[in-house]
C-alpha atoms as a PDB file:
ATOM      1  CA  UNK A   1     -65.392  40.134-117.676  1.00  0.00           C
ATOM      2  CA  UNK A   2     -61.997  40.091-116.250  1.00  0.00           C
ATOM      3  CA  UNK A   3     -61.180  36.947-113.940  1.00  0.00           C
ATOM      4  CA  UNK A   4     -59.380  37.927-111.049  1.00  0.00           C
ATOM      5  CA  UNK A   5     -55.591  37.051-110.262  1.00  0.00           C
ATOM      6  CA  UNK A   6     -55.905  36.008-106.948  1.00  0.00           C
ATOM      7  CA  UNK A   7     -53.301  35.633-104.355  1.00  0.00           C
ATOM      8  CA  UNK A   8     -50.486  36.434-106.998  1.00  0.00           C
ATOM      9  CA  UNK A   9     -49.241  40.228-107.133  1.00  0.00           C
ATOM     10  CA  UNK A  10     -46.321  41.371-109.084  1.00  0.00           C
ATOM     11  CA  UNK A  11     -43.116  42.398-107.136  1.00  0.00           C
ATOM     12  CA  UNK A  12     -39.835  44.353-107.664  1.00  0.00           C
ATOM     13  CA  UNK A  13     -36.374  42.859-106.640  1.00  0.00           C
ATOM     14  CA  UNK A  14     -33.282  45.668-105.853  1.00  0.00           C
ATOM     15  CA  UNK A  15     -30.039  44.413-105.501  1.00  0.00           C
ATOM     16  CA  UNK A  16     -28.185  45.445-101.958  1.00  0.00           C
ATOM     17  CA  UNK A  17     -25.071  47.175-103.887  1.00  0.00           C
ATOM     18  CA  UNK A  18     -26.373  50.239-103.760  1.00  0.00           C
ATOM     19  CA  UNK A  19     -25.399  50.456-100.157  1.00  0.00           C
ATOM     20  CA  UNK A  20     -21.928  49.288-101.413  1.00  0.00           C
ATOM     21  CA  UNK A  21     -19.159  52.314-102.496  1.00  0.00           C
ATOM     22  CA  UNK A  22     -19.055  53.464-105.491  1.00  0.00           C
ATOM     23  CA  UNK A  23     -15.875  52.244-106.315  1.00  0.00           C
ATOM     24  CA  UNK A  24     -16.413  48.425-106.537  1.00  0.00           C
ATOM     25  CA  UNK A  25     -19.430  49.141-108.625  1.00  0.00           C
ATOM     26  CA  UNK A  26     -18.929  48.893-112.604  1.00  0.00           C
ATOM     27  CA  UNK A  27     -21.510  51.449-113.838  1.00  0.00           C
ATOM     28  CA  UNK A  28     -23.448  53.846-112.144  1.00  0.00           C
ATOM     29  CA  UNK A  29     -27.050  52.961-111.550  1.00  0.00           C
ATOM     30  CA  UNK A  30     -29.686  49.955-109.514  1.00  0.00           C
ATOM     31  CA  UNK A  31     -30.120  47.086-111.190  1.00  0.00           C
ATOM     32  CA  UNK A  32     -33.921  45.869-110.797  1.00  0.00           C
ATOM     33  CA  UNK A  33     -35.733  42.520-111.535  1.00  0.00           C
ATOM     34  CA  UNK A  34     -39.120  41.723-111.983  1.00  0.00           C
ATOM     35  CA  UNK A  35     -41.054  38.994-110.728  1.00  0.00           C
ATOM     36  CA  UNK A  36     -43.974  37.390-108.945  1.00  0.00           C
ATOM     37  CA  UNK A  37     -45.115  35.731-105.646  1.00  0.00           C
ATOM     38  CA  UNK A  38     -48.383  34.309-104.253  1.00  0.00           C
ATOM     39  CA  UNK A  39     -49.120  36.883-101.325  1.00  0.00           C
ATOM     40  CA  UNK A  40     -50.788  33.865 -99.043  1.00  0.00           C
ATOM     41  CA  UNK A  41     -47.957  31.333 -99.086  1.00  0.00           C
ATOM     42  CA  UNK A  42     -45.067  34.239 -98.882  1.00  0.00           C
ATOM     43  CA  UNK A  43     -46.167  37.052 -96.505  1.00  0.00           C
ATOM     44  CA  UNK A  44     -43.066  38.392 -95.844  1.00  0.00           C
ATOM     45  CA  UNK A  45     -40.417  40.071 -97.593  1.00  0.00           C
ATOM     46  CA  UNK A  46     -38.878  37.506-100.652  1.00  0.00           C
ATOM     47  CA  UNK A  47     -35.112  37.818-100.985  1.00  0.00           C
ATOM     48  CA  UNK A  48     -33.165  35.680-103.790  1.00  0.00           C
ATOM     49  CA  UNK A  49     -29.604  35.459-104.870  1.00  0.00           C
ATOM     50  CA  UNK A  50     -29.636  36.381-108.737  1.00  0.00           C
ATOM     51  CA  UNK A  51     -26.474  37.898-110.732  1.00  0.00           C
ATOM     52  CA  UNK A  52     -26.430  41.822-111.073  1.00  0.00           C
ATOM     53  CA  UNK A  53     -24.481  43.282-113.952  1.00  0.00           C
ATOM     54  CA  UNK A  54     -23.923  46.351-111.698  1.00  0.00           C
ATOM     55  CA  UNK A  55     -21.546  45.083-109.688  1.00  0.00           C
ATOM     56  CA  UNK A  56     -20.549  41.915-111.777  1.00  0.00           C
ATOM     57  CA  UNK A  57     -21.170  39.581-108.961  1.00  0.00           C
ATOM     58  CA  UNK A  58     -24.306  37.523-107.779  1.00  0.00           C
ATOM     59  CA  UNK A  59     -25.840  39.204-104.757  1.00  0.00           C
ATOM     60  CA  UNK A  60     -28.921  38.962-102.306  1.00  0.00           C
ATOM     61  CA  UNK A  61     -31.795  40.821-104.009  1.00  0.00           C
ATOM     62  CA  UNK A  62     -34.795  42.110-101.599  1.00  0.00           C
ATOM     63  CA  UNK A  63     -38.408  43.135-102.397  1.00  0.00           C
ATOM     64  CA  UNK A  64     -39.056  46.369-102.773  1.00  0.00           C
ATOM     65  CA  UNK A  65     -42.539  48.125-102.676  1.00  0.00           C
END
């Protein structure tokens, strides 16, 4: 039998440049992280500053659904 995870569930972080133009961008594309939180000690939306190759810069990455 599978034990079950809990609280944790696996969430997808999207960096804000996509809102940016296109010309301070250095590829085309969204640049996507993966990562997890525990739903019962973070209820709302997580947003952390990580580095995104896309626009060569660190920037505020939000969850996505």
């Amino acid at each position: 039998m599978a034990k079950n995870k809990g609280a944790r569930i696996r969430i997808t972080l999207e960096c804000e440049c996509r809102n940016l133009p296109q010309t301070t961008k250095r590829s085309n594309g969204i640049f996507r992280y993966t990562t997890s939180k525990n739903r019962k000690n973070t209820p709302s939306r997580l947003e952390i500053k990580k580095f995104c190759p896309k626009c060569n810069c660190h920037t505020n990455f939000k969850e996505i659904k």
